[in-house]
Protein backbone atom coordinates (compact mmCIF):
# COMPACT_ATOMS: atom_id res chain seq x y z
CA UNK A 1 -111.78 11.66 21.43
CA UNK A 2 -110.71 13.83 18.67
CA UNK A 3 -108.56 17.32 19.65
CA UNK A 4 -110.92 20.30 19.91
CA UNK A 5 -111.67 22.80 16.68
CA UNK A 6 -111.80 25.90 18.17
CA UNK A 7 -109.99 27.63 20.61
CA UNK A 8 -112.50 28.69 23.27
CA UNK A 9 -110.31 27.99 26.18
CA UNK A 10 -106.99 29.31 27.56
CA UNK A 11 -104.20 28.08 29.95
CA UNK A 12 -105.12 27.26 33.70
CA UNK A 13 -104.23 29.96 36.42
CA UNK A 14 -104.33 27.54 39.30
CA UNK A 15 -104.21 23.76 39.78
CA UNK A 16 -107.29 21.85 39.73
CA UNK A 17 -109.44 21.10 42.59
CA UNK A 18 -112.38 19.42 42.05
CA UNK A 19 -115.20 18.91 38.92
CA UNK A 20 -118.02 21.23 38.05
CA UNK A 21 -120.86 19.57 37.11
CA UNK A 22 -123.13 21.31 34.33
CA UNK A 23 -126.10 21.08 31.24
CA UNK A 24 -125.27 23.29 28.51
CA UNK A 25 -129.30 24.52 27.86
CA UNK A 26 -129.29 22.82 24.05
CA UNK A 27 -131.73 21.70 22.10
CA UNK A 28 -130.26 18.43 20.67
CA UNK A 29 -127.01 16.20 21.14
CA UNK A 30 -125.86 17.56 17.01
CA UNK A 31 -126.98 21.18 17.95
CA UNK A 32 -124.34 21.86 21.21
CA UNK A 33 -121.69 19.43 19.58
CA UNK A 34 -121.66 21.84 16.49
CA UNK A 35 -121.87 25.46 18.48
CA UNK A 36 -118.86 24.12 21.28
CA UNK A 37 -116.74 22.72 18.33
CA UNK A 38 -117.04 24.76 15.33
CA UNK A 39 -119.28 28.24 15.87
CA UNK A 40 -116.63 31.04 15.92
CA UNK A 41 -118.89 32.78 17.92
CA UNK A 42 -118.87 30.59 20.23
CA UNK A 43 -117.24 31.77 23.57
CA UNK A 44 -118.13 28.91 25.88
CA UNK A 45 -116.32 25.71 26.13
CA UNK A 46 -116.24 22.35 28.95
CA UNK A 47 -113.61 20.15 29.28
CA UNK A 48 -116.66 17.49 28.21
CA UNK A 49 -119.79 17.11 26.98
CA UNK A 50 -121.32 13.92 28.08
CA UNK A 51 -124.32 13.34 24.91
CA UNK A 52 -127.49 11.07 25.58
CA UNK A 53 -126.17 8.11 24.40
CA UNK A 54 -123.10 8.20 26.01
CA UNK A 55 -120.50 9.55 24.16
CA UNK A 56 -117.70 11.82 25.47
CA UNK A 57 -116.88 14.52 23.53
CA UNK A 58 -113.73 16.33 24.59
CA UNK A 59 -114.34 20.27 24.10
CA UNK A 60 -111.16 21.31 25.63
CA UNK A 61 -107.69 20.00 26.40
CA UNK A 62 -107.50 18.51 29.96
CA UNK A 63 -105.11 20.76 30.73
CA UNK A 64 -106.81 23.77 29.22
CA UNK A 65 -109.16 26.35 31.10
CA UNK A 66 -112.83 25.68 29.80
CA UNK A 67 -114.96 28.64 29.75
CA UNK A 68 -117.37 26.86 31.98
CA UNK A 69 -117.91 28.57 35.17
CA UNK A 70 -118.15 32.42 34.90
CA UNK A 71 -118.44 34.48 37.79
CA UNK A 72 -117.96 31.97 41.16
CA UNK A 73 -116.84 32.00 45.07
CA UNK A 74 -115.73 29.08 46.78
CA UNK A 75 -118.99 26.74 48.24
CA UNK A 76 -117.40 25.59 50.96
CA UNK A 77 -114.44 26.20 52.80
CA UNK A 78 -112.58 23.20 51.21
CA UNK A 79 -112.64 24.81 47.53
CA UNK A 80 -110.94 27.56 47.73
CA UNK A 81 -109.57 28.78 44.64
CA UNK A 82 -109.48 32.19 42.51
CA UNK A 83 -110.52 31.18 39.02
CA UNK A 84 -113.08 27.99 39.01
CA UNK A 85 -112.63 27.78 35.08
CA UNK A 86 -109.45 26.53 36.25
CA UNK A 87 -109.45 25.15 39.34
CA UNK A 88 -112.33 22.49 38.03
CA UNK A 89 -112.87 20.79 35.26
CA UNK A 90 -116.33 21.31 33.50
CA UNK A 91 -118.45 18.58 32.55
CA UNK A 92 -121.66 19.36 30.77
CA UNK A 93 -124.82 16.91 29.33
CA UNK A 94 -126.30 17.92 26.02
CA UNK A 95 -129.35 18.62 28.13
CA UNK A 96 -131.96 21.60 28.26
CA UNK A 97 -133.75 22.20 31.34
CA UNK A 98 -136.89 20.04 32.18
CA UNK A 99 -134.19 17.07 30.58
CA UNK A 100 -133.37 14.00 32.75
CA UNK A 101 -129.81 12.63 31.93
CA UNK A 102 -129.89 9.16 30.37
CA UNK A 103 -129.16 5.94 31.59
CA UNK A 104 -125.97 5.92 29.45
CA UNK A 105 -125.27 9.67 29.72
CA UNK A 106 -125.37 9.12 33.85
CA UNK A 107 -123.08 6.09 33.24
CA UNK A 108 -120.99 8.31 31.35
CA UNK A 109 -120.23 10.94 33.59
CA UNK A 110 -119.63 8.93 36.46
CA UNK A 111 -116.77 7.16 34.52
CA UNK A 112 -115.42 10.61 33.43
CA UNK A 113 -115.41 11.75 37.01
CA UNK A 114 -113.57 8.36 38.64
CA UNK A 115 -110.95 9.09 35.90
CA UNK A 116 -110.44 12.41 36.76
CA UNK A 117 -110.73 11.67 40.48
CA UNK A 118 -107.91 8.59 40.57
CA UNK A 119 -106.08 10.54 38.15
CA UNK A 120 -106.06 13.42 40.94
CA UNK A 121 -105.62 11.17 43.96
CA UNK A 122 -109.16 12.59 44.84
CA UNK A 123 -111.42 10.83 47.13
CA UNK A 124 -113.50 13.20 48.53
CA UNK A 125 -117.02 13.60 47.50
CA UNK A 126 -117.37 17.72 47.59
CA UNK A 127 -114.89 17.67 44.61
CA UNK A 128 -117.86 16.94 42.58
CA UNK A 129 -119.54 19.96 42.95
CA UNK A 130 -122.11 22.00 40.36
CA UNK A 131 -122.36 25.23 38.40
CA UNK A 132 -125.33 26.24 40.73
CA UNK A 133 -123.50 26.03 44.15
CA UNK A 134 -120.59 27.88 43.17
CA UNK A 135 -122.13 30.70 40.68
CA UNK A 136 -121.83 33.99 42.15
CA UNK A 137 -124.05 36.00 43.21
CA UNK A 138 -126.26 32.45 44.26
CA UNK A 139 -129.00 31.59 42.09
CA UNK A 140 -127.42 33.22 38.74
CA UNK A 141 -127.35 29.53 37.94
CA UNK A 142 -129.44 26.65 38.43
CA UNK A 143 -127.79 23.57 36.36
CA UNK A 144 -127.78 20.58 36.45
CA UNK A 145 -130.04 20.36 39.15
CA UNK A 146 -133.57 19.06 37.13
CA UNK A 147 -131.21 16.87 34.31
CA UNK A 148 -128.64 15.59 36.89
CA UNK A 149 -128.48 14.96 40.87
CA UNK A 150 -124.78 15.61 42.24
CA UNK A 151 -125.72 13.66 45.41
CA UNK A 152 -126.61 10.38 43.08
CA UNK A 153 -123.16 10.71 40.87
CA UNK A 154 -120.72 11.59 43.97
CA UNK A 155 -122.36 8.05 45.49
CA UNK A 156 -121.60 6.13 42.41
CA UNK A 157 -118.44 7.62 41.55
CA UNK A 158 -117.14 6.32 45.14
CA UNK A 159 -119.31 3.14 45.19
């Protein structure tokens, strides 16, 4: 992973909770890679970007606040937390909607997310949670649901 080119992320205002699990809206793999990285006018940011084949590309610093999340209250009563750009870290596929995640791009986010749960001492399965259930007001957002099904990485991150 090479360090981030732009600085479209800030210092975290609360420890980290859980993951937020996302799909950026691109068009191709090359497309978000080169708007996250290295468009100045870009003013969104994950911690990772999971692309079709696999690969992890590291957006932000782990310990940097992605500009993931926007506007969110807590979806249950065991996230609570202020700031959700802080308190999780964003993962995102290269996907548009109407995508399915990969094979490989599946494998890779459930590898991301057992890293970042043992690193964590996490072993809960609401830590993984998505942009959709904790966007405020509900139903600003819908992703990943259509390119990725929280239920089916939460089992195989604790299988």
């Amino acid at each position: 992973m090479t360090a981030p080119a732009l600085s479209n992320w800030g210092k975290l205002r609360e420890p980290r909770i859980g993951i937020c699990l996302h799909y950026d809206g691109s068009a191709s793999d090359r497309g978000a890679v080169q708007w996250l990285k290295h468009d100045p006018r870009c003013k969104v940011s994950y911690t990772y970007l999971v692309l079709d084949d696999g690969t992890i590309v590291e957006i932000a610093p782990e310990d940097a606040r992605a500009w993931h999340a926007g506007i969110c209250r807590p979806s249950r009563k065991e996230l609570q937390y202020r700031d959700a750009n802080s308190a999780f870290y964003g993962i995102a596929l290269a996907a548009k909607p109407g995508d399915r995640a990969t094979p490989a791009a599946f494998a890779a986010v459930v590898v991301l997310c057992r890293r970042l749960m043992k690193k964590h001492g996490w072993t809960e399965p609401w830590r993984i949670t998505t942009h959709k259930a904790e966007a405020w007001p509900r139903g600003r957002k819908v992703d990943p649901d259509g390119v990725l099904d929280v239920e089916a990485v939460r089992a195989a991150v604790l299988a």
